[in-house]
Protein backbone atom coordinates (compact mmCIF):
# COMPACT_ATOMS: atom_id res chain seq x y z
CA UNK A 1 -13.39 12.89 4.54
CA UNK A 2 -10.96 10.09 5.28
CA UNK A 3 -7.28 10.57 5.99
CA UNK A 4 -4.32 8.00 5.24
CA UNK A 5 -0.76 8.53 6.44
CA UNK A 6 1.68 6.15 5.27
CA UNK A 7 5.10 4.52 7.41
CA UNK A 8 7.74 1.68 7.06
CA UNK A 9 9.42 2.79 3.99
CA UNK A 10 13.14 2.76 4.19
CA UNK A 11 16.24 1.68 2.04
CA UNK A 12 16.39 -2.40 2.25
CA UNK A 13 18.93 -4.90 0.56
CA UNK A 14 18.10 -7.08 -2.60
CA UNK A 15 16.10 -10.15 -1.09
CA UNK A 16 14.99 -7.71 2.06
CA UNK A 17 11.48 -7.50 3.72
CA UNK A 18 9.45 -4.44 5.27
CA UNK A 19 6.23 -3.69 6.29
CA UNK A 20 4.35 -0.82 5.08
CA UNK A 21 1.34 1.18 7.46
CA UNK A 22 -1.36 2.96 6.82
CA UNK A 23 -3.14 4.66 8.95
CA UNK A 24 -6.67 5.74 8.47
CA UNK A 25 -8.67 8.29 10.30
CA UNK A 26 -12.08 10.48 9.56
CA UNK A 27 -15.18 8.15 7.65
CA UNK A 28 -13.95 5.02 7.80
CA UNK A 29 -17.09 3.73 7.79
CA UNK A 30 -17.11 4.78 4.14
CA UNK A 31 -14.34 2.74 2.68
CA UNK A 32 -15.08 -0.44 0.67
CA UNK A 33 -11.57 -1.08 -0.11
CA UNK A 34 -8.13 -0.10 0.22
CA UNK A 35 -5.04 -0.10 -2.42
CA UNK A 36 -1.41 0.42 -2.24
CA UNK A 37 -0.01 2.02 -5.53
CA UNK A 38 3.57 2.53 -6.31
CA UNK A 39 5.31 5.09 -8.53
CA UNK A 40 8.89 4.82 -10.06
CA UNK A 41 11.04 7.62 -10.87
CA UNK A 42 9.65 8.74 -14.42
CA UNK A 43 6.68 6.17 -14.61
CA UNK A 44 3.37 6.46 -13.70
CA UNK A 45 1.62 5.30 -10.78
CA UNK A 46 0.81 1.29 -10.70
CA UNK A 47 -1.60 -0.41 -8.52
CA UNK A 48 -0.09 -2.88 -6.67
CA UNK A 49 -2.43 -4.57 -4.43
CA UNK A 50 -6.37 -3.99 -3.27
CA UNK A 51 -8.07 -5.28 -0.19
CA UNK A 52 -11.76 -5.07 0.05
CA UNK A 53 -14.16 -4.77 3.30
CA UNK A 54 -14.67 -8.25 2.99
CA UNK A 55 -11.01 -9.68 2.65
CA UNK A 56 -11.13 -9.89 -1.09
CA UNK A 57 -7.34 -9.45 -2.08
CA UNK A 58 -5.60 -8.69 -5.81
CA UNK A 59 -2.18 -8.25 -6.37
CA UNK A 60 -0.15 -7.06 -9.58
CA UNK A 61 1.31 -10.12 -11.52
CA UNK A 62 5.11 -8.32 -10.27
CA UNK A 63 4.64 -8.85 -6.46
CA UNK A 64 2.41 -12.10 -6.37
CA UNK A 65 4.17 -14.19 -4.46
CA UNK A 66 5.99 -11.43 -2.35
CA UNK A 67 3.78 -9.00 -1.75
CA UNK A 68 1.12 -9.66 1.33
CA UNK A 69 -1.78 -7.00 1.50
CA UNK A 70 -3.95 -7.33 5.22
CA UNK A 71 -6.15 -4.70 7.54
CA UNK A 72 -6.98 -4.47 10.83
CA UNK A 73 -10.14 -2.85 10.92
CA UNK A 74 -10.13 -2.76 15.11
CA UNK A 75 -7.32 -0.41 14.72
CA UNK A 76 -8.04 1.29 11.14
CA UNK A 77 -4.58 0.14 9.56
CA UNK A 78 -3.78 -1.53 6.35
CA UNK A 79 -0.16 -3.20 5.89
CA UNK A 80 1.64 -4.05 2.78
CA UNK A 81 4.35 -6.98 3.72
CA UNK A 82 6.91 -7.06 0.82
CA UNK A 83 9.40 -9.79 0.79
CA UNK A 84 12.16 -10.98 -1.56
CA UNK A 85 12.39 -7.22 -2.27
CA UNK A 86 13.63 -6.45 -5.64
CA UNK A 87 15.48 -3.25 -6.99
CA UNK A 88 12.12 -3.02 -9.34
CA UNK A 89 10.28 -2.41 -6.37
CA UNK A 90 11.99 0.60 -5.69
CA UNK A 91 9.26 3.72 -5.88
CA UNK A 92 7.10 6.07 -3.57
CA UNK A 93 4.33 3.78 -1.91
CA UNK A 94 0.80 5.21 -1.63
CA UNK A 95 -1.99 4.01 0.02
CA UNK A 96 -5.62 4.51 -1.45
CA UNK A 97 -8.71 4.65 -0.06
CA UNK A 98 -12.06 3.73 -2.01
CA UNK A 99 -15.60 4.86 -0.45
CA UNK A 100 -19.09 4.32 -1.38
CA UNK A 101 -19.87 7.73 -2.32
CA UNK A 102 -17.46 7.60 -5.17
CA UNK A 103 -14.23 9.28 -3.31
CA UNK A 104 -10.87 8.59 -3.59
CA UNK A 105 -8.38 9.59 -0.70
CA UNK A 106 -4.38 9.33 -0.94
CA UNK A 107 -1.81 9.29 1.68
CA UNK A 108 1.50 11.40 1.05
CA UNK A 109 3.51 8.17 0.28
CA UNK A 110 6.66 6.79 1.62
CA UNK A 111 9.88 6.20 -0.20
CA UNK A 112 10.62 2.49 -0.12
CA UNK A 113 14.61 1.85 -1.81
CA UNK A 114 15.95 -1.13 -2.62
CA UNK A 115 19.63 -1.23 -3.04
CA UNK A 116 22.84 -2.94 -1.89
């Protein structure tokens, strides 16, 4: 079992950074990679950017450029730096854990507005 609880949401201005967290606890050993998703009032959820135990990073064609996915695997965190924030960007955040045994493990999300 692995557990991922999400921080650093907030409300930030057009052209505005934060810092998403994620902290992961439980077999951490087992995770390959790790994802940050994003879901918009009414839409479904989109995968915004994947880190893999070896560095490997993809981003969505809307946040290249902006979007900065990283881990720390001495502390078990994974950040998502988002700059020149957008009002597009504007969803629940999740972060997503892939392991080697085929599971998939979700944090709760965190709200992440951007508004002036």
């Amino acid at each position: 079992q692995v557990q991922l609880v999400e921080s650093g949401g907030g409300l930030v201005q057009p052209g505005g950074s934060l810092r998403l967290s994620c902290a992961a606890s439980g077999s951490i050993s087992d995770i390959y990679a790790m994802a940050w998703y994003r879901q918009a009032p009414g839409k479904k959820r989109d995968l915004v950017a994947t880190i893999t135990n070896i560095e490997t990073t993809q981003y969505a064609d809307s946040v290249k450029g902006r979007f900065t996915i990283s881990r720390d695997n001495a502390k078990n965190m994974v950040y998502l730096e988002m700059n020149s924030l957008k009002p597009e960007d504007t969803a629940v955040y999740y972060c997503q854990g892939s392991t080697y045994t085929g599971g998939s493990y979700w944090g709760q999300g965190t709200q992440v507005t951007v508004s002036s």
